[in-house]
PDB file of N, CA and C in Angstrom:
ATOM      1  N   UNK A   1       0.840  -1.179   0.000  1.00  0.00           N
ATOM      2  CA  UNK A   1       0.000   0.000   0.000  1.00  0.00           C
ATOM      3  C   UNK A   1       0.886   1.243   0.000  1.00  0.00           C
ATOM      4  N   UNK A   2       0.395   1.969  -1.138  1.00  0.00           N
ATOM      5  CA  UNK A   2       1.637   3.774  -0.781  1.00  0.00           C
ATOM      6  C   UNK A   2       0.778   4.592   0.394  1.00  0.00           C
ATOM      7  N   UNK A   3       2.108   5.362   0.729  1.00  0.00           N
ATOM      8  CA  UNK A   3       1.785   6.351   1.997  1.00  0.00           C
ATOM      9  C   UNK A   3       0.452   6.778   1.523  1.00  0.00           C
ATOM     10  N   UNK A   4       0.326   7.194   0.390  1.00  0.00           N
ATOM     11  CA  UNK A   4      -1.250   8.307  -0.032  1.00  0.00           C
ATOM     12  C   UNK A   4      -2.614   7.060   0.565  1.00  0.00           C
ATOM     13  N   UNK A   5      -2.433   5.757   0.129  1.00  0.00           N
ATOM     14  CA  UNK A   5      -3.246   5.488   0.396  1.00  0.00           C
ATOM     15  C   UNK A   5      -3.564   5.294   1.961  1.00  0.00           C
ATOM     16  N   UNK A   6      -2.710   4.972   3.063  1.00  0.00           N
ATOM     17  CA  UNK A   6      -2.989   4.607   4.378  1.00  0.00           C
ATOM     18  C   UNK A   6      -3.258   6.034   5.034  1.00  0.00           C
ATOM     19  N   UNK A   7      -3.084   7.243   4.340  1.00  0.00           N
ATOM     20  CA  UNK A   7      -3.298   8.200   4.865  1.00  0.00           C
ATOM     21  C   UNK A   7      -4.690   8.786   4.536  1.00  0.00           C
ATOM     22  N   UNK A   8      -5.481   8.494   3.411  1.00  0.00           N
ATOM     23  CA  UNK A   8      -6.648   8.571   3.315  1.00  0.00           C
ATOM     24  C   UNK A   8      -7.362   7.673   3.719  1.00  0.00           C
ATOM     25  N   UNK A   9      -6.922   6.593   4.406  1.00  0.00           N
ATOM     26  CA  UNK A   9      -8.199   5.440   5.320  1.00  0.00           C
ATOM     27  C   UNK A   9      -8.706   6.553   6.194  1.00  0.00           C
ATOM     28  N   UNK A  10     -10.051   6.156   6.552  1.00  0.00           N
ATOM     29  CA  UNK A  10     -10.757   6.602   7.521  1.00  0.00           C
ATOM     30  C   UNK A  10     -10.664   6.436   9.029  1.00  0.00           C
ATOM     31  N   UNK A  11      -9.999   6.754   9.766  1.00  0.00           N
ATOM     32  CA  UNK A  11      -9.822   6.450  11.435  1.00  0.00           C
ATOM     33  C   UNK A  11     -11.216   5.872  11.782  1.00  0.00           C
ATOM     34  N   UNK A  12     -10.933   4.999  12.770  1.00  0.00           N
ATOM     35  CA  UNK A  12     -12.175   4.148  13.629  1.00  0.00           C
ATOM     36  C   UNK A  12     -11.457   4.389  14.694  1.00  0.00           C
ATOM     37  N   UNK A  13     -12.826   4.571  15.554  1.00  0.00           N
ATOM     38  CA  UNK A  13     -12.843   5.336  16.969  1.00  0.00           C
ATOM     39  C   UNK A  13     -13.780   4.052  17.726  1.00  0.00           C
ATOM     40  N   UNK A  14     -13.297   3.791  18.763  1.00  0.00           N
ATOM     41  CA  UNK A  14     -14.468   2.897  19.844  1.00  0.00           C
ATOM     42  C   UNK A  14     -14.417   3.629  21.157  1.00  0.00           C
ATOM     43  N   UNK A  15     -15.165   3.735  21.706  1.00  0.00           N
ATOM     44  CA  UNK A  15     -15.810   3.892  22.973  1.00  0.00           C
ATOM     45  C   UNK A  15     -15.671   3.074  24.262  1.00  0.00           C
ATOM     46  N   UNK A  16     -14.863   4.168  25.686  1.00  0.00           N
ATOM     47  CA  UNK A  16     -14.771   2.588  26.178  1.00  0.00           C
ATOM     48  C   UNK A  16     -16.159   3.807  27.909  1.00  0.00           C
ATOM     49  N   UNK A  17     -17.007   2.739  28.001  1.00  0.00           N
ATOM     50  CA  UNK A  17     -17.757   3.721  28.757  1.00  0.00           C
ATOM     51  C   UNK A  17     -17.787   3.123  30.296  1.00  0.00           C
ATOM     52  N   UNK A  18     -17.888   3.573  31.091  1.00  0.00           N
ATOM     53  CA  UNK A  18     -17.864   3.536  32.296  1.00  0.00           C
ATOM     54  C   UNK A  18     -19.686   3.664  32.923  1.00  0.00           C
ATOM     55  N   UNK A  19     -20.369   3.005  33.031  1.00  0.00           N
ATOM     56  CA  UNK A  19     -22.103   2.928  32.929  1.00  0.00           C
ATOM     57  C   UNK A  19     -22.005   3.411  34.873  1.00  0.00           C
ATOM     58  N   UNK A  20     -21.084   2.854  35.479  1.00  0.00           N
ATOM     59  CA  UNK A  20     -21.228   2.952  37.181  1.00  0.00           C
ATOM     60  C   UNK A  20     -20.552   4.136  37.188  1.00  0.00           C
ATOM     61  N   UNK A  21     -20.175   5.176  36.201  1.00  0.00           N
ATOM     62  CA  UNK A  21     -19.397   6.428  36.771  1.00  0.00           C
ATOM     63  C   UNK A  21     -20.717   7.550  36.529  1.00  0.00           C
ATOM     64  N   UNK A  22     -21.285   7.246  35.461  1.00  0.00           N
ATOM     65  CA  UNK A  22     -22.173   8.057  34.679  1.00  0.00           C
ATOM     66  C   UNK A  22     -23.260   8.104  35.249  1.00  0.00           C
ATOM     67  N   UNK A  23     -23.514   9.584  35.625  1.00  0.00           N
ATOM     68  CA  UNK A  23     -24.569  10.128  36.372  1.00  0.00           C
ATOM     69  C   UNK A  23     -26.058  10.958  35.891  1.00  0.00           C
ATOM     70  N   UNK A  24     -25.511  10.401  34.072  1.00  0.00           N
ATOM     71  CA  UNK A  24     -26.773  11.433  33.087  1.00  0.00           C
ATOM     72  C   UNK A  24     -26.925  12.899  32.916  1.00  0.00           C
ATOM     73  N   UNK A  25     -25.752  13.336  32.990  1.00  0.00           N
ATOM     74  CA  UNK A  25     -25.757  14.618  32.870  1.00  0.00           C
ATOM     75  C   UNK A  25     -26.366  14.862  31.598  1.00  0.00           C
ATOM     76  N   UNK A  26     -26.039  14.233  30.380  1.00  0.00           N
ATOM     77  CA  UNK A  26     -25.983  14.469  28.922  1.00  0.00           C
ATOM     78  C   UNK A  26     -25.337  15.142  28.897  1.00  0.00           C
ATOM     79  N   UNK A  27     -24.215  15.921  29.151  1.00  0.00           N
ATOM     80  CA  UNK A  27     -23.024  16.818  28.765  1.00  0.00           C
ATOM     81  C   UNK A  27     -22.411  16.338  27.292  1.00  0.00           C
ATOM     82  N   UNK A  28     -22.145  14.903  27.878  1.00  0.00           N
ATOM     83  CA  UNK A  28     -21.618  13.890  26.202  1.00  0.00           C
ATOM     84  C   UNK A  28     -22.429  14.485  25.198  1.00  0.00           C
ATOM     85  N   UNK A  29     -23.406  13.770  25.304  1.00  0.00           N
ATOM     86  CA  UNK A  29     -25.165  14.034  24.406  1.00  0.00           C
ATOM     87  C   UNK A  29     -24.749  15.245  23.221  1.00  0.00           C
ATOM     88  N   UNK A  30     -24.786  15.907  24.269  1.00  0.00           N
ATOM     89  CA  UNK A  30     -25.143  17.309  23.658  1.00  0.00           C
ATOM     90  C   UNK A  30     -23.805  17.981  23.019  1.00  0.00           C
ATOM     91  N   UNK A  31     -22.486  17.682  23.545  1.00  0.00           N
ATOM     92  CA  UNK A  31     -21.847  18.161  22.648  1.00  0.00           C
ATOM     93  C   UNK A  31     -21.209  17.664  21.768  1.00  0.00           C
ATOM     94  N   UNK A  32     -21.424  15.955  21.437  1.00  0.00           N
ATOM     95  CA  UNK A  32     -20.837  15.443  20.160  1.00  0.00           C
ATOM     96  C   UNK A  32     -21.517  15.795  19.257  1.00  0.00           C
ATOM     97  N   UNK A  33     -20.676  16.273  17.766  1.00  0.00           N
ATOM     98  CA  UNK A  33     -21.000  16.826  17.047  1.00  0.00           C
ATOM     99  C   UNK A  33     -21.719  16.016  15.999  1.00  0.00           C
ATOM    100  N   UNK A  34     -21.442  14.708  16.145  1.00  0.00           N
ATOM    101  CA  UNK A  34     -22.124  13.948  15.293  1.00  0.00           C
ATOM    102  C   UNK A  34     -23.556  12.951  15.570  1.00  0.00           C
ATOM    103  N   UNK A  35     -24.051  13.298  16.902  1.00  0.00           N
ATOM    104  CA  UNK A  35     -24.570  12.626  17.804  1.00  0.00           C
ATOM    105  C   UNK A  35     -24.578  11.258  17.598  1.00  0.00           C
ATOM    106  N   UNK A  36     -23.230  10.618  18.571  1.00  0.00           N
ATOM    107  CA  UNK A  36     -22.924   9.485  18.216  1.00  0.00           C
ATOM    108  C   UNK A  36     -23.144   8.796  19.820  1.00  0.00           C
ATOM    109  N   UNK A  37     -23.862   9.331  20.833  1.00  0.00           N
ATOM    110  CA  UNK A  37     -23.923   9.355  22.143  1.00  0.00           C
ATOM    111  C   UNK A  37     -25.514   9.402  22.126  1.00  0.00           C
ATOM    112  N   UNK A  38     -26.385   8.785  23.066  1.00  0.00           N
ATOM    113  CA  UNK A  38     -27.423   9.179  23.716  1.00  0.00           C
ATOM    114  C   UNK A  38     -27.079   8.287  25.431  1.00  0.00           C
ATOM    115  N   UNK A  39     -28.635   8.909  25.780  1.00  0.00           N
ATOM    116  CA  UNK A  39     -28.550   8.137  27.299  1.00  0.00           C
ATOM    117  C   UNK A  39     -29.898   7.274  26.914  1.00  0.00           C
ATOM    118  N   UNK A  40     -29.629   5.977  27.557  1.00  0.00           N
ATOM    119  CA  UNK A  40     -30.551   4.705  27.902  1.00  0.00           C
ATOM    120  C   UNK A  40     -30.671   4.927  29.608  1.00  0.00           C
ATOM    121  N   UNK A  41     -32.042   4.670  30.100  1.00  0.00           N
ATOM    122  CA  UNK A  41     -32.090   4.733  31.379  1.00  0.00           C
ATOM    123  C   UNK A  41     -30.803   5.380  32.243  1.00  0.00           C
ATOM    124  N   UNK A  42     -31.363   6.763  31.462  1.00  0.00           N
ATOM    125  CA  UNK A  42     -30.061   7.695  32.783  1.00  0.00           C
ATOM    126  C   UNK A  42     -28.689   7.538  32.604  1.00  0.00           C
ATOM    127  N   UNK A  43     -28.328   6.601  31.255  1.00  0.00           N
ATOM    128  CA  UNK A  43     -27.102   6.322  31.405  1.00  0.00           C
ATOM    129  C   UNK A  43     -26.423   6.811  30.125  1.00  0.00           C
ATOM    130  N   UNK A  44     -24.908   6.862  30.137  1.00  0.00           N
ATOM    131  CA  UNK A  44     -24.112   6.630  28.762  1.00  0.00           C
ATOM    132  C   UNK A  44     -24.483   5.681  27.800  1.00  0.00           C
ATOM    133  N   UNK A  45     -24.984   5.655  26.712  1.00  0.00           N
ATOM    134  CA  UNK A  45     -25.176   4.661  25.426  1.00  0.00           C
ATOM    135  C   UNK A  45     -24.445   5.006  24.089  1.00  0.00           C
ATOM    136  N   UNK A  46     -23.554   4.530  23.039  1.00  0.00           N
ATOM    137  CA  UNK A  46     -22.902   4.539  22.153  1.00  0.00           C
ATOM    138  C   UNK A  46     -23.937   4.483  21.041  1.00  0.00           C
ATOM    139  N   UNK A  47     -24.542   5.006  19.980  1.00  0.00           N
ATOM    140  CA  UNK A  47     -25.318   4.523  19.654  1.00  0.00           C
ATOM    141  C   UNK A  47     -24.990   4.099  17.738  1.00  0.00           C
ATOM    142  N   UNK A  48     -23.951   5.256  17.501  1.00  0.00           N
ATOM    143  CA  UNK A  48     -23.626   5.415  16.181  1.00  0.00           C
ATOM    144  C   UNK A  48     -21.980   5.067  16.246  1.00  0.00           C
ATOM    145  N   UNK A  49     -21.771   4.534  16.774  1.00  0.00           N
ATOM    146  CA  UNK A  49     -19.983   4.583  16.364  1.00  0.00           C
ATOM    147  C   UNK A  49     -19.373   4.919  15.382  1.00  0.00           C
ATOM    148  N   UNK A  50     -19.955   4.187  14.724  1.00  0.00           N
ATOM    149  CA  UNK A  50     -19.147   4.255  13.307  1.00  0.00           C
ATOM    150  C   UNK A  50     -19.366   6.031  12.895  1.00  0.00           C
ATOM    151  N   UNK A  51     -19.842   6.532  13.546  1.00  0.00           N
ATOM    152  CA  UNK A  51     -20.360   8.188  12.985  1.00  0.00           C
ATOM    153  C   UNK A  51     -19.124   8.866  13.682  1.00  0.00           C
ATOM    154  N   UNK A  52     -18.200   8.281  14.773  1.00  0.00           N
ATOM    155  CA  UNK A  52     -17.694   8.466  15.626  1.00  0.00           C
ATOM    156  C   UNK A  52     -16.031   9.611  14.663  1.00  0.00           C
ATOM    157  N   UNK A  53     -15.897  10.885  14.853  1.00  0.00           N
ATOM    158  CA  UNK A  53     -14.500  11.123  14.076  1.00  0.00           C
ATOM    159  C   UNK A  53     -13.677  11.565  15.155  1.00  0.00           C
ATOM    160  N   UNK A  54     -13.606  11.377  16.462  1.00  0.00           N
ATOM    161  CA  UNK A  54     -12.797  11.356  17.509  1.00  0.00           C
ATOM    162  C   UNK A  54     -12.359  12.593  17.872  1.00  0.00           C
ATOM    163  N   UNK A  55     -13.364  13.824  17.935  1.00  0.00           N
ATOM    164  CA  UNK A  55     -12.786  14.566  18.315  1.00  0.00           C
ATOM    165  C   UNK A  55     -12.595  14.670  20.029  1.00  0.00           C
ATOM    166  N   UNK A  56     -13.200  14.128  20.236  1.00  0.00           N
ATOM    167  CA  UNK A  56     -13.173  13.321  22.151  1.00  0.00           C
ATOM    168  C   UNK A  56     -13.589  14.895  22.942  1.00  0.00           C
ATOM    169  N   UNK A  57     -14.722  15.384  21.930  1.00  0.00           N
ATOM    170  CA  UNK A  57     -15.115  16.661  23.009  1.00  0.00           C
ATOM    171  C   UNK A  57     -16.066  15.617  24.219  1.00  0.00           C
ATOM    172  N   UNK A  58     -16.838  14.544  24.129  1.00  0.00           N
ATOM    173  CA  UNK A  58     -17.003  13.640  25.210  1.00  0.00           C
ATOM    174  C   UNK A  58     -16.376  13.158  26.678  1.00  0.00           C
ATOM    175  N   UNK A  59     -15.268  12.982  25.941  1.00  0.00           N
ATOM    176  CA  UNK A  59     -14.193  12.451  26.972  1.00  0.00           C
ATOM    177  C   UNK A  59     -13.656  14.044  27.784  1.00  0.00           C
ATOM    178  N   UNK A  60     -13.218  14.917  26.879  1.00  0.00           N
ATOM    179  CA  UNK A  60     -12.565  15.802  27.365  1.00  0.00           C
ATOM    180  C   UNK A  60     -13.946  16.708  28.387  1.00  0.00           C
ATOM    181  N   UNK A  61     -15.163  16.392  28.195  1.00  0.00           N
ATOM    182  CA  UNK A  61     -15.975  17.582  28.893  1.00  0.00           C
ATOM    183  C   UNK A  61     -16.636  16.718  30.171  1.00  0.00           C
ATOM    184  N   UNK A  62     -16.499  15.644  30.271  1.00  0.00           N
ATOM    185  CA  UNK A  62     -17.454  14.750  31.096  1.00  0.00           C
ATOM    186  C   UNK A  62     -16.881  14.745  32.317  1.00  0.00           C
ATOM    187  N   UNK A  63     -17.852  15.142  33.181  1.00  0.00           N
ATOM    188  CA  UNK A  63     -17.280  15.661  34.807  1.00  0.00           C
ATOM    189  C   UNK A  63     -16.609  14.415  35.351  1.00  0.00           C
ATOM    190  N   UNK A  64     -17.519  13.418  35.008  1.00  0.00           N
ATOM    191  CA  UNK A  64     -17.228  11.873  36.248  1.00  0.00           C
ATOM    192  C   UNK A  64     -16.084  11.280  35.220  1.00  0.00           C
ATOM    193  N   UNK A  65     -15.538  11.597  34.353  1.00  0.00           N
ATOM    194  CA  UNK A  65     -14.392  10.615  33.549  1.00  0.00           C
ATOM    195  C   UNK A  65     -15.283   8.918  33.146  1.00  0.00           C
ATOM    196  N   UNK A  66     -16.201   9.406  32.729  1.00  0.00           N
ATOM    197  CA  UNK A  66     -17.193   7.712  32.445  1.00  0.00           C
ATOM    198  C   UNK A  66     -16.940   7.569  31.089  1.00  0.00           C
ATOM    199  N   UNK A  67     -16.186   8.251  30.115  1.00  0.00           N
ATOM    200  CA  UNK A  67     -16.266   7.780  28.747  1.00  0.00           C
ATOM    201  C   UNK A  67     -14.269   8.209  28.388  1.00  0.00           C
ATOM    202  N   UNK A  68     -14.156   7.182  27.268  1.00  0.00           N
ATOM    203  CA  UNK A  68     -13.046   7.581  26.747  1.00  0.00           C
ATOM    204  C   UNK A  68     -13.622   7.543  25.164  1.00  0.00           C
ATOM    205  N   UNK A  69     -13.021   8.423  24.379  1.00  0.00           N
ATOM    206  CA  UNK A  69     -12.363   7.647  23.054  1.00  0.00           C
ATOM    207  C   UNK A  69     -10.854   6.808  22.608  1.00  0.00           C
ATOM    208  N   UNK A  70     -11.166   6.151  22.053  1.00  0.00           N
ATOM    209  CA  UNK A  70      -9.638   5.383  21.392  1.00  0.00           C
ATOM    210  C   UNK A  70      -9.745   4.903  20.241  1.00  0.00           C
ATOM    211  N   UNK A  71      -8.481   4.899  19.412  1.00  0.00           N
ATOM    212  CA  UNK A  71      -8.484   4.836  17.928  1.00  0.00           C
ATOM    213  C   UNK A  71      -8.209   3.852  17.920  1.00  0.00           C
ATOM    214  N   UNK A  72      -8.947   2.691  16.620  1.00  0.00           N
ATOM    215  CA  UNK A  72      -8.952   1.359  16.715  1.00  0.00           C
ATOM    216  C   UNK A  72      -7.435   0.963  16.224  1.00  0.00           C
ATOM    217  N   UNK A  73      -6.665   0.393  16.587  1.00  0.00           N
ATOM    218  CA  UNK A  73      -4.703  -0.053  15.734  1.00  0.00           C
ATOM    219  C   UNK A  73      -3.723   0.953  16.061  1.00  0.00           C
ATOM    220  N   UNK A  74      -4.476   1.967  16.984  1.00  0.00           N
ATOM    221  CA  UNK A  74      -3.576   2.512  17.136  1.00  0.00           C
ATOM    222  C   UNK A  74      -2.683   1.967  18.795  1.00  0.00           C
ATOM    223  N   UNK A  75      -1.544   2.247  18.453  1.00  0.00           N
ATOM    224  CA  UNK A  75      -0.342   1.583  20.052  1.00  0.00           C
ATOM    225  C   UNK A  75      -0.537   2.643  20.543  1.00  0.00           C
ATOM    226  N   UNK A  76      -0.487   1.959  22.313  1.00  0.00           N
ATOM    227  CA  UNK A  76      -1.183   2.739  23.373  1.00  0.00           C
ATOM    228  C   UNK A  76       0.469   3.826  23.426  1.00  0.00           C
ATOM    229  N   UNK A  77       0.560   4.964  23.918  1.00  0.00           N
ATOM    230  CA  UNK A  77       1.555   5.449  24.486  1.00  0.00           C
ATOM    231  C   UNK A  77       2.172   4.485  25.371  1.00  0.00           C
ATOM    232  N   UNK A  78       3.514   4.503  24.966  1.00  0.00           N
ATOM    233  CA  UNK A  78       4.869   3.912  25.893  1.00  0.00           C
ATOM    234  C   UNK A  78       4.922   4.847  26.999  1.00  0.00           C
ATOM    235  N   UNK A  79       5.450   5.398  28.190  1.00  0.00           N
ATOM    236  CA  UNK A  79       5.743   6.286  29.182  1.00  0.00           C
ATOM    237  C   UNK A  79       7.560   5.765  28.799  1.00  0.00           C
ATOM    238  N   UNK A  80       7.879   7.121  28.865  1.00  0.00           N
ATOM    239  CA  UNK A  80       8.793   7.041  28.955  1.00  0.00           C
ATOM    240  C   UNK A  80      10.195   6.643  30.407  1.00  0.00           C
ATOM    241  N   UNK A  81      11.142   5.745  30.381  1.00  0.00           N
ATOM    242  CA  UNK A  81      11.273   5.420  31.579  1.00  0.00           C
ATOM    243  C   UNK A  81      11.925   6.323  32.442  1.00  0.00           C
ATOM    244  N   UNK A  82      12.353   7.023  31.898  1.00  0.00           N
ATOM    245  CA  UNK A  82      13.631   8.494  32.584  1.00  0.00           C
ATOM    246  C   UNK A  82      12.545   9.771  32.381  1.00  0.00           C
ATOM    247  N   UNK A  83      11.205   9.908  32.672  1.00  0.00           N
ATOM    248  CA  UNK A  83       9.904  10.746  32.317  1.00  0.00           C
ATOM    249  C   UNK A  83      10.017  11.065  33.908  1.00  0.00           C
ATOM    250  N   UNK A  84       9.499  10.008  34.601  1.00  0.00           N
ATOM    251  CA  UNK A  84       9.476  10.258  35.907  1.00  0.00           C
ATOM    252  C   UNK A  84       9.676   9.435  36.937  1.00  0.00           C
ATOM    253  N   UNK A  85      10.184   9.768  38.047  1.00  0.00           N
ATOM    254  CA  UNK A  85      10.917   8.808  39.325  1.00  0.00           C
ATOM    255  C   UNK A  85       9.802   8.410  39.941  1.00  0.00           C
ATOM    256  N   UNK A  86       8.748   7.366  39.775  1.00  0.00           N
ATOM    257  CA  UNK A  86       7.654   6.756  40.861  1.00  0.00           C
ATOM    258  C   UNK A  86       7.922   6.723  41.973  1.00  0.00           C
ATOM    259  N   UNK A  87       9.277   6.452  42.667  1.00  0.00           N
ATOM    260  CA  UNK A  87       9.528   6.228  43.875  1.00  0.00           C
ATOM    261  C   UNK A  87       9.239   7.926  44.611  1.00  0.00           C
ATOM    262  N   UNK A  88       9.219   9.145  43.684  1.00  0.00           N
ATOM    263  CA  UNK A  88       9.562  10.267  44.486  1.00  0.00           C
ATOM    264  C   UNK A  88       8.022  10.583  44.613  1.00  0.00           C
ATOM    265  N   UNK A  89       8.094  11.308  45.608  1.00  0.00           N
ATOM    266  CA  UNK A  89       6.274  12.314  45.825  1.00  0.00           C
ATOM    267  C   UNK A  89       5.721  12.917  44.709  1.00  0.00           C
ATOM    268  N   UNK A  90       4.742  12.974  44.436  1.00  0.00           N
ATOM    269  CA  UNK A  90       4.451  13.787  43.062  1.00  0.00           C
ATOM    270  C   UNK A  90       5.022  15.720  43.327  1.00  0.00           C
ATOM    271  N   UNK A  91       4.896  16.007  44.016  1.00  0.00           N
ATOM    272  CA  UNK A  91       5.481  17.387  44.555  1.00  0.00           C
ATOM    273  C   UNK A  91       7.008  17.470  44.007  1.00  0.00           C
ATOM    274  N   UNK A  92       7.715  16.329  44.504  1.00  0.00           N
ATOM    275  CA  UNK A  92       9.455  16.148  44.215  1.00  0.00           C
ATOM    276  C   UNK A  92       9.531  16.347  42.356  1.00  0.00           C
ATOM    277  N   UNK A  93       8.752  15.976  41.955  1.00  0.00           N
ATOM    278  CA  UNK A  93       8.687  15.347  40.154  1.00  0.00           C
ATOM    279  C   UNK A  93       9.030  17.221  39.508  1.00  0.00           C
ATOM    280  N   UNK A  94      10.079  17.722  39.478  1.00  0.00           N
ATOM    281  CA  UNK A  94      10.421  19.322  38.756  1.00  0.00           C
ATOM    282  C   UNK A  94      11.323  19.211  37.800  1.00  0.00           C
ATOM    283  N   UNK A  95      10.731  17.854  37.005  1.00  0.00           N
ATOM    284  CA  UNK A  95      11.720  17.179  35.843  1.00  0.00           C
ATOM    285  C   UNK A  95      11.902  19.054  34.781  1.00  0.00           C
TER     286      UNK A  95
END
């Protein structure tokens, strides 16, 4: 496959939802742009995925952290190992 073509595939986005964090605000609801979100009994529901283009205004606005987006093939971030000392306090960390 040439670069042109893997760069015009379409990204796939999945949903990973948290149903015991989610309190029904509809905050999600209302600001995905593609309405790819509703609520089922008070709750987070996925309803369109595939409508899904990841701009993660969901994830990024949702008070309780009950929803993520993630891109389907894509590798999770590595942390880097010299990033930060676990053993120190988070206060100590003035990398």
């Amino acid at each position: 496959m040439r670069a042109k073509d893997m760069s015009e595939q379409k990204k796939v986005f999945f949903h990973v939802t948290r149903e015991k964090w989610c309190k029904g605000c509809n905050i999600c609801v209302a600001l995905c742009p593609k309405q790819v979100l509703a609520l089922h009994n008070g709750k987070i529901a996925v309803e369109r995925p595939e409508d899904c283009i990841g701009c993660r205004m969901c994830e990024l606005r949702c008070p309780d952290f009950a929803i993520e987006v993630k891109e389907k093939g894509a590798e999770p971030a590595k942390p880097e190992a010299a990033a930060s000392d676990f053993d120190l306090p988070p206060e100590a960390d003035h990398a």
